[in-house]
PDB file of N, CA and C in Angstrom:
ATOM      1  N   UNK A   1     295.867 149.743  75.572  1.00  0.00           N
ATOM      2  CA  UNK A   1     296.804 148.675  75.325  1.00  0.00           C
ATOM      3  C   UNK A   1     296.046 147.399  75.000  1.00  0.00           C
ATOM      4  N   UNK A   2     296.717 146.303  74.445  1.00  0.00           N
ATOM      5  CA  UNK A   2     295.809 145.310  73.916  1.00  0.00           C
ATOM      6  C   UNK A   2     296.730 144.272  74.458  1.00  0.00           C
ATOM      7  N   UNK A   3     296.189 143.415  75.567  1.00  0.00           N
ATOM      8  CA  UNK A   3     296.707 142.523  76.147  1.00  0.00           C
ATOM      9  C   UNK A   3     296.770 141.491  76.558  1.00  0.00           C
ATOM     10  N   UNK A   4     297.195 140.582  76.131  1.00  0.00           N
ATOM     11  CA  UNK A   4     296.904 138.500  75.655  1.00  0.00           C
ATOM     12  C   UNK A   4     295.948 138.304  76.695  1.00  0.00           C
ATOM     13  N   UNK A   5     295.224 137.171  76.301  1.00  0.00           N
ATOM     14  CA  UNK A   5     294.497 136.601  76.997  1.00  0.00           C
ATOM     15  C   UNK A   5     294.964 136.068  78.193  1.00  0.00           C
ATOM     16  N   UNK A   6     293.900 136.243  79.420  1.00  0.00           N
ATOM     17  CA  UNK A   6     294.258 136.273  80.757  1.00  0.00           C
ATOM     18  C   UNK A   6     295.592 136.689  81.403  1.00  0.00           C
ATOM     19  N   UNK A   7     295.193 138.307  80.959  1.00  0.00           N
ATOM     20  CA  UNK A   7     296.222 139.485  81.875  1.00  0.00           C
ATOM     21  C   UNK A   7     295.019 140.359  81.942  1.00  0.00           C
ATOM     22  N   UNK A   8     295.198 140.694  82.877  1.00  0.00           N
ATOM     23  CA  UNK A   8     294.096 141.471  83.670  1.00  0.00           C
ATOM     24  C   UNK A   8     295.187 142.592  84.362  1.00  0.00           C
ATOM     25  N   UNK A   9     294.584 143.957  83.927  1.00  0.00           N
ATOM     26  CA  UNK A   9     295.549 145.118  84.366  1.00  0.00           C
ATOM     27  C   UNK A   9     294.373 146.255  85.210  1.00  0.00           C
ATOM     28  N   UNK A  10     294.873 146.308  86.709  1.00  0.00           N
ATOM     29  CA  UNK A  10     293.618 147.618  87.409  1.00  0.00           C
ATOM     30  C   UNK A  10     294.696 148.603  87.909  1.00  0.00           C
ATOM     31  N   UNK A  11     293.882 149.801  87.402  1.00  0.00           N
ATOM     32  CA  UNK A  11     294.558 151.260  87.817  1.00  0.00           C
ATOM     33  C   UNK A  11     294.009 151.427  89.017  1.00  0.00           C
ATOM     34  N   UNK A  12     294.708 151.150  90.010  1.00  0.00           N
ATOM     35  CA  UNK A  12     294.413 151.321  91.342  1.00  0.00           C
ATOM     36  C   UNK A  12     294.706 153.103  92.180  1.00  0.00           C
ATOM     37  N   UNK A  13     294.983 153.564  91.200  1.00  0.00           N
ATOM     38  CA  UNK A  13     294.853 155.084  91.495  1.00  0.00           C
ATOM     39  C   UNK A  13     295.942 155.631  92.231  1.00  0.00           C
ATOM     40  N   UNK A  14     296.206 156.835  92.994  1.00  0.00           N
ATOM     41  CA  UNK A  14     297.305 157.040  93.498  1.00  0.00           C
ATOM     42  C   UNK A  14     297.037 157.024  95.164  1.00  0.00           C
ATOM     43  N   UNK A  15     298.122 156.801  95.928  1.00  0.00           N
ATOM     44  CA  UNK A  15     297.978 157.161  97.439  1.00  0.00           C
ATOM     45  C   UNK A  15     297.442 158.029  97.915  1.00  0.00           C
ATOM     46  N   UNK A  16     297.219 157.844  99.383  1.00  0.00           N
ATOM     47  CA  UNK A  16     296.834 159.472  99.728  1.00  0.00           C
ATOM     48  C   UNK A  16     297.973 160.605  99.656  1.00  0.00           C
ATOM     49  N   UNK A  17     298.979 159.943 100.248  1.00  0.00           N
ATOM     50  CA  UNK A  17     300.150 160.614 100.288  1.00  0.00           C
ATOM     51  C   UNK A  17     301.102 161.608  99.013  1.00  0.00           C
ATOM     52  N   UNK A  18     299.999 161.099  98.070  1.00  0.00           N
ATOM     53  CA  UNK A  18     301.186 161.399  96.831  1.00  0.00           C
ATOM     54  C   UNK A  18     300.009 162.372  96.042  1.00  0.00           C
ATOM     55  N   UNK A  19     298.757 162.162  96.592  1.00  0.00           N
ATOM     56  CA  UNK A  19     297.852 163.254  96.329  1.00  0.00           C
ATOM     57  C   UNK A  19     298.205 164.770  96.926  1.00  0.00           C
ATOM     58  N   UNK A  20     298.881 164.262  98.238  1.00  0.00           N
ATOM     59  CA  UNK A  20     298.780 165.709  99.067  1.00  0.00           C
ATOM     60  C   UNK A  20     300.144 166.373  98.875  1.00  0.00           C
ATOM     61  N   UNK A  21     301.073 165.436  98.043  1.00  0.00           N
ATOM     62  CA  UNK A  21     302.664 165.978  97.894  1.00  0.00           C
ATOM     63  C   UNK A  21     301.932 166.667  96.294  1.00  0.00           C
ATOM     64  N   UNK A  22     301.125 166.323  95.216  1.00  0.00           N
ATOM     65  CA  UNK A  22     301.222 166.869  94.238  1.00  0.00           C
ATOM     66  C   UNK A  22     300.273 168.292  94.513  1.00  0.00           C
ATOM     67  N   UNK A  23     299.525 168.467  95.607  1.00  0.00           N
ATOM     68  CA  UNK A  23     298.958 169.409  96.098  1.00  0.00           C
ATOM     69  C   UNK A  23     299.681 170.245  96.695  1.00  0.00           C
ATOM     70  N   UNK A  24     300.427 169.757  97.322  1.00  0.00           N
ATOM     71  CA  UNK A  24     301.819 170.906  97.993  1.00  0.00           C
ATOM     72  C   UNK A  24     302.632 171.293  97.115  1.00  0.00           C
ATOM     73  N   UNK A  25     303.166 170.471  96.213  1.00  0.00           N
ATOM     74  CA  UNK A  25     304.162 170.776  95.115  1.00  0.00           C
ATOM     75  C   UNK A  25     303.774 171.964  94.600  1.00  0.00           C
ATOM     76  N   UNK A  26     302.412 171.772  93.698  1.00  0.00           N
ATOM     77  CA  UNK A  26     302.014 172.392  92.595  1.00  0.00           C
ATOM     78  C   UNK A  26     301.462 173.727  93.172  1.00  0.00           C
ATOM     79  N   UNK A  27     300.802 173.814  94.320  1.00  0.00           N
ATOM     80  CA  UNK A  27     300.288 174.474  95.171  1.00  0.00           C
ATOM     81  C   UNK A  27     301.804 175.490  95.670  1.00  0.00           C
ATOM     82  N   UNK A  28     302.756 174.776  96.193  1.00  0.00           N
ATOM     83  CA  UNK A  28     303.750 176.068  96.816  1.00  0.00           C
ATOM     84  C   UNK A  28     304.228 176.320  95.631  1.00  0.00           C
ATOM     85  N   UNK A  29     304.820 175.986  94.473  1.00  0.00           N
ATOM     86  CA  UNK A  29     305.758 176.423  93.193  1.00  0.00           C
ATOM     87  C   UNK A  29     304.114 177.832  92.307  1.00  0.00           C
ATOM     88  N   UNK A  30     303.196 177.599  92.441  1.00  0.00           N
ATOM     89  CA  UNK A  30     302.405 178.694  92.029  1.00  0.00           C
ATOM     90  C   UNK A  30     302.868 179.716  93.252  1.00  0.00           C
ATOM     91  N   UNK A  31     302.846 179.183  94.777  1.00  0.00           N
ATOM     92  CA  UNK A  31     302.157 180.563  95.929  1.00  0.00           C
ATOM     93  C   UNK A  31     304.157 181.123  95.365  1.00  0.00           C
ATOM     94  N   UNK A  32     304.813 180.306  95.044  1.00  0.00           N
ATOM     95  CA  UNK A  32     306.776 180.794  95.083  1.00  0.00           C
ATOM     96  C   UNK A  32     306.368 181.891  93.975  1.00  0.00           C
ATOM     97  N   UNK A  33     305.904 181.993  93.303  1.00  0.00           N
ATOM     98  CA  UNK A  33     305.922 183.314  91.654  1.00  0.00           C
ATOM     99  C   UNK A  33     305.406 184.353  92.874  1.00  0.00           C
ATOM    100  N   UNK A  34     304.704 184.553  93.490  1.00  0.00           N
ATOM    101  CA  UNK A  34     303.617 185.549  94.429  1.00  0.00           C
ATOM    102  C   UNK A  34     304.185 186.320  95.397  1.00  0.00           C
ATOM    103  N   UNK A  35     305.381 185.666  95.580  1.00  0.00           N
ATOM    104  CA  UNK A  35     306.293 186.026  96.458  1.00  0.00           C
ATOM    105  C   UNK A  35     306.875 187.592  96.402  1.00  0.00           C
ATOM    106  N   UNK A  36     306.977 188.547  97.318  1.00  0.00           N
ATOM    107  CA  UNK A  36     307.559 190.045  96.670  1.00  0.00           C
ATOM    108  C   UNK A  36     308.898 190.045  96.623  1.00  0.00           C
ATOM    109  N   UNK A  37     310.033 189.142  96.210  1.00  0.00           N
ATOM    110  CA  UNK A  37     311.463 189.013  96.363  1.00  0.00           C
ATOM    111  C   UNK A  37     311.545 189.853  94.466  1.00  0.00           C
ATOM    112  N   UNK A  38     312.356 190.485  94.724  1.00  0.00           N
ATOM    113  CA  UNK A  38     312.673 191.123  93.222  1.00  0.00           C
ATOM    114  C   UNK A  38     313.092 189.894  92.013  1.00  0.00           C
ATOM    115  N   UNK A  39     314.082 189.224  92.494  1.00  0.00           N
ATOM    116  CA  UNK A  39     314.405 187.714  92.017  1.00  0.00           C
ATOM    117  C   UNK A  39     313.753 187.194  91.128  1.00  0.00           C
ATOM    118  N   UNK A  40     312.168 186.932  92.136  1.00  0.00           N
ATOM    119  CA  UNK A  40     311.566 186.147  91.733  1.00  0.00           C
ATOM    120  C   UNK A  40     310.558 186.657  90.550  1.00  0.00           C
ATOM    121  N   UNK A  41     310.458 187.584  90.843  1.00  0.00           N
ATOM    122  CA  UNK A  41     309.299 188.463  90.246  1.00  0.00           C
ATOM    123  C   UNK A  41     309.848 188.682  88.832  1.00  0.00           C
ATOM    124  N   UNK A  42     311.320 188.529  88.575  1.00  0.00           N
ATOM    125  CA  UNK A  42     311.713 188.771  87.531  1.00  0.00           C
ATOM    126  C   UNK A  42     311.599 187.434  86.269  1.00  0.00           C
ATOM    127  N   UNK A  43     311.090 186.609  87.110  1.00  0.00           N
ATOM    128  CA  UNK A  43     310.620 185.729  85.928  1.00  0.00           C
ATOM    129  C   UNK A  43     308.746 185.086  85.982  1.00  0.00           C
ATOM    130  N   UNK A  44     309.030 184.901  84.870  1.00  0.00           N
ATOM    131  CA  UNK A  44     308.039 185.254  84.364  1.00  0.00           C
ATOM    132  C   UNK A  44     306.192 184.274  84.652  1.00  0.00           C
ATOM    133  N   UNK A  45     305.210 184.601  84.471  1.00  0.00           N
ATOM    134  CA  UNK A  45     304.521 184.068  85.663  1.00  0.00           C
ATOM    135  C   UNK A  45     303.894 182.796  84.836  1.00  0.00           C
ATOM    136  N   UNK A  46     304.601 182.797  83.576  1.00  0.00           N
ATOM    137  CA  UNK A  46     303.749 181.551  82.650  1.00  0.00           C
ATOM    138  C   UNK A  46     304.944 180.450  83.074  1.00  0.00           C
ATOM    139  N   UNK A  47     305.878 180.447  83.665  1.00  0.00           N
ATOM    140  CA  UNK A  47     306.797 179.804  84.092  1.00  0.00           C
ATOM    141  C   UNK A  47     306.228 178.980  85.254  1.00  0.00           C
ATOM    142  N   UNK A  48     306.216 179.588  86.063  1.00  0.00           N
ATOM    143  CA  UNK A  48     305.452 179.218  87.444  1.00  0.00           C
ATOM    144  C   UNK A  48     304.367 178.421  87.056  1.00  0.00           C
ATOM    145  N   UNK A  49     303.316 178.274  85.898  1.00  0.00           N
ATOM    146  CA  UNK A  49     302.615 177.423  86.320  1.00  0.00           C
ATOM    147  C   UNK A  49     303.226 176.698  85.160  1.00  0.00           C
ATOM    148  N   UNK A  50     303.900 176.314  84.860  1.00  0.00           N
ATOM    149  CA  UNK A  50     304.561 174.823  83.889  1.00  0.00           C
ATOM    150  C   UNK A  50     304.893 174.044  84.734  1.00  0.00           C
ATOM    151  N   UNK A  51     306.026 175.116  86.027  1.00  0.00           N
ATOM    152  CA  UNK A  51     306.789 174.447  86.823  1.00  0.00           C
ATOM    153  C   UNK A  51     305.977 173.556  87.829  1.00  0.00           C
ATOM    154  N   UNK A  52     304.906 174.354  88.315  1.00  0.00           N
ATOM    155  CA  UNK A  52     303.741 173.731  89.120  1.00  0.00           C
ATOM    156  C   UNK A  52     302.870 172.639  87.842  1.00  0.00           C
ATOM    157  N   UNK A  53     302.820 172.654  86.592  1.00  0.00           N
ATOM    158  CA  UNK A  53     302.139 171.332  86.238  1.00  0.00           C
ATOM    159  C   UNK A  53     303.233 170.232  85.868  1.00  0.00           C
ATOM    160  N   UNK A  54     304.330 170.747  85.896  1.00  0.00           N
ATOM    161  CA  UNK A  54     305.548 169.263  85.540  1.00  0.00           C
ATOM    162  C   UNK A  54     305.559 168.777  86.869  1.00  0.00           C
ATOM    163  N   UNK A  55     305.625 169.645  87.904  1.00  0.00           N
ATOM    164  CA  UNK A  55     305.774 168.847  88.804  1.00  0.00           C
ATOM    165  C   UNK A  55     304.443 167.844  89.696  1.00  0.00           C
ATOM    166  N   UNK A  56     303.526 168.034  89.068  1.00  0.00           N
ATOM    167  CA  UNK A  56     301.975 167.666  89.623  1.00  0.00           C
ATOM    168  C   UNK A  56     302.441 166.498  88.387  1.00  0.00           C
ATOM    169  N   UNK A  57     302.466 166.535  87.100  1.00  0.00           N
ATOM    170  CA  UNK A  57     302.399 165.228  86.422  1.00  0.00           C
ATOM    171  C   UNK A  57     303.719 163.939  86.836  1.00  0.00           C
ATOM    172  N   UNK A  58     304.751 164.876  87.097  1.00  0.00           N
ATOM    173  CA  UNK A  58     306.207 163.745  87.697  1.00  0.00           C
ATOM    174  C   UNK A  58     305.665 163.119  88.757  1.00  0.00           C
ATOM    175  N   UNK A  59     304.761 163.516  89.579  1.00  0.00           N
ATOM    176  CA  UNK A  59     304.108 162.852  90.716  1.00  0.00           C
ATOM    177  C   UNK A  59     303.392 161.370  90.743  1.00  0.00           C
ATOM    178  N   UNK A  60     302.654 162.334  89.531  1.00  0.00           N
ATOM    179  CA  UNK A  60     301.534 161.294  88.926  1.00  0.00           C
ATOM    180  C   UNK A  60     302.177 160.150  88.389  1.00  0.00           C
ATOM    181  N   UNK A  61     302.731 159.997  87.649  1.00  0.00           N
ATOM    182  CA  UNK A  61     303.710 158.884  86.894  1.00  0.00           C
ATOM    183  C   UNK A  61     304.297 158.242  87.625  1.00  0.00           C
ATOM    184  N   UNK A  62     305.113 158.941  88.865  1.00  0.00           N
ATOM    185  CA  UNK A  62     305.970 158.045  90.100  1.00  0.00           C
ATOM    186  C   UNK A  62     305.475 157.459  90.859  1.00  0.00           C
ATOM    187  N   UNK A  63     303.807 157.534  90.950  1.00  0.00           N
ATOM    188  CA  UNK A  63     303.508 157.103  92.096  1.00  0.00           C
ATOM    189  C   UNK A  63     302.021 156.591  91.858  1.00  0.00           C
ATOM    190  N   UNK A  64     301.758 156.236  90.892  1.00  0.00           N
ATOM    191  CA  UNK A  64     300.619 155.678  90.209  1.00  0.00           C
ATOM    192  C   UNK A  64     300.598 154.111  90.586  1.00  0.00           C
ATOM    193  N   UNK A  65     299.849 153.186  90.837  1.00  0.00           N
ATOM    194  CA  UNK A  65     300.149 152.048  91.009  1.00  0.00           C
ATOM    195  C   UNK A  65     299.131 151.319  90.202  1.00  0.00           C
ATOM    196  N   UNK A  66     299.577 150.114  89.531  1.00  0.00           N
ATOM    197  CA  UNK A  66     298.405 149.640  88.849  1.00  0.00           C
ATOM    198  C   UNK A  66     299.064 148.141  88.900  1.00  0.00           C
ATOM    199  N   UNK A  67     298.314 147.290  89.124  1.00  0.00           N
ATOM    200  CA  UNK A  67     297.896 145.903  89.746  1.00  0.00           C
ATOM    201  C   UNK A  67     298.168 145.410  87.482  1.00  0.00           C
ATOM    202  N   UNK A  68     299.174 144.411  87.683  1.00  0.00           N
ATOM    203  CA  UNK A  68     298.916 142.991  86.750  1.00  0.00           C
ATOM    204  C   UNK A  68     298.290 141.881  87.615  1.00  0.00           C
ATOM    205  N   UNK A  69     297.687 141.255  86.447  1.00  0.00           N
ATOM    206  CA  UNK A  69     297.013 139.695  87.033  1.00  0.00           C
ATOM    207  C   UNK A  69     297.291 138.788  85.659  1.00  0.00           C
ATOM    208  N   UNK A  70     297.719 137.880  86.225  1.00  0.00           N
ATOM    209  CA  UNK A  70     297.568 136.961  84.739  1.00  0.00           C
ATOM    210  C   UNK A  70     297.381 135.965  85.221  1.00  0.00           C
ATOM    211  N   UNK A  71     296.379 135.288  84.915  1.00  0.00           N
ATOM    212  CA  UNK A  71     296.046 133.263  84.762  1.00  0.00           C
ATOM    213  C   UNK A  71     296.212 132.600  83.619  1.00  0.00           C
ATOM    214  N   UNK A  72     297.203 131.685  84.138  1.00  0.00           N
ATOM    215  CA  UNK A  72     296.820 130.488  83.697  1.00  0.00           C
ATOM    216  C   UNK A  72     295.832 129.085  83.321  1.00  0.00           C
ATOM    217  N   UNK A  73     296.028 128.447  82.337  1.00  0.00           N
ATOM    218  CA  UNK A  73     295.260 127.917  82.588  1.00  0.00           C
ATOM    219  C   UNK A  73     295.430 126.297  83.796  1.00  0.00           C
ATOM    220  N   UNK A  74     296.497 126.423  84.071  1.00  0.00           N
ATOM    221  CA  UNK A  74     296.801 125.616  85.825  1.00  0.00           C
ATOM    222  C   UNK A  74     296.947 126.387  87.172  1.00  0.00           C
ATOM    223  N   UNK A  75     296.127 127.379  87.107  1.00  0.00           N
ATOM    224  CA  UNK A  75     296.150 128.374  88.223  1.00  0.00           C
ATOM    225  C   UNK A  75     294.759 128.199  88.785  1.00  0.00           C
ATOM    226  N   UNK A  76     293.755 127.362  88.505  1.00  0.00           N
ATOM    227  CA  UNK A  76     292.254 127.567  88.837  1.00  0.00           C
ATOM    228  C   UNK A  76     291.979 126.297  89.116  1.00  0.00           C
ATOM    229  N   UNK A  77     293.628 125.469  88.635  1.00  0.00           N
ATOM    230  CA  UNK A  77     292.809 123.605  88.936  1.00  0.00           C
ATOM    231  C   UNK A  77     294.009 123.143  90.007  1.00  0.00           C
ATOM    232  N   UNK A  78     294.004 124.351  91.138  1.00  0.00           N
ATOM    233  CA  UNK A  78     294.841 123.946  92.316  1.00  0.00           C
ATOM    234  C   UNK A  78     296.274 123.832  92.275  1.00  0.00           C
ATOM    235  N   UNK A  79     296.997 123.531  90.715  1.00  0.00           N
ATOM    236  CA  UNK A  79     298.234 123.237  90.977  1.00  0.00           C
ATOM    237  C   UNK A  79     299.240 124.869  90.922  1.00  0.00           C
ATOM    238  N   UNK A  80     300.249 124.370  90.630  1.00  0.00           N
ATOM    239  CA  UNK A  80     301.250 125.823  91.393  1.00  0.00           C
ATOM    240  C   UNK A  80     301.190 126.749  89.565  1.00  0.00           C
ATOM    241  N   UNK A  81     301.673 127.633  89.402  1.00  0.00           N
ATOM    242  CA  UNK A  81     302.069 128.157  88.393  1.00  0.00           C
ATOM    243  C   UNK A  81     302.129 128.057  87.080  1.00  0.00           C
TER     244      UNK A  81
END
């Protein structure tokens, strides 16, 4: 992205929390295909891992956090905004 002078943008990465939900997600929707239920088995196993990477990237996107900064040039000589 290309972004005016004094905006300052940091990808501050994701939580811990939202690391270990896209690890569980993606992680149980693969171990769910493995399962011996007739059901399940009846579909198909290239399914299972789409379902396990849409849901590892919906994670990613929801819960990504990234920091704006923007200065002014009356932000460094004490006064307000």
């Amino acid at each position: 992205y290309h972004l005016p002078a004094g905006v300052i943008a940091d990808d501050l990465g994701l939580p811990g929390w939202a690391r270990a939900l896209q690890l569980g997600l993606g992680g149980g929707l693969l171990l769910l295909g493995l399962l011996p239920s007739p059901a399940l088995q009846a579909v198909p196993g290239e399914l299972w891992f789409g379902l396990a990477g849409a849901a590892v990237l919906l994670v990613e996107r929801k819960t990504r956090r990234i920091r704006v900064e923007v200065t002014t040039r009356r932000s460094g000589a004490g006064g307000g905004p």
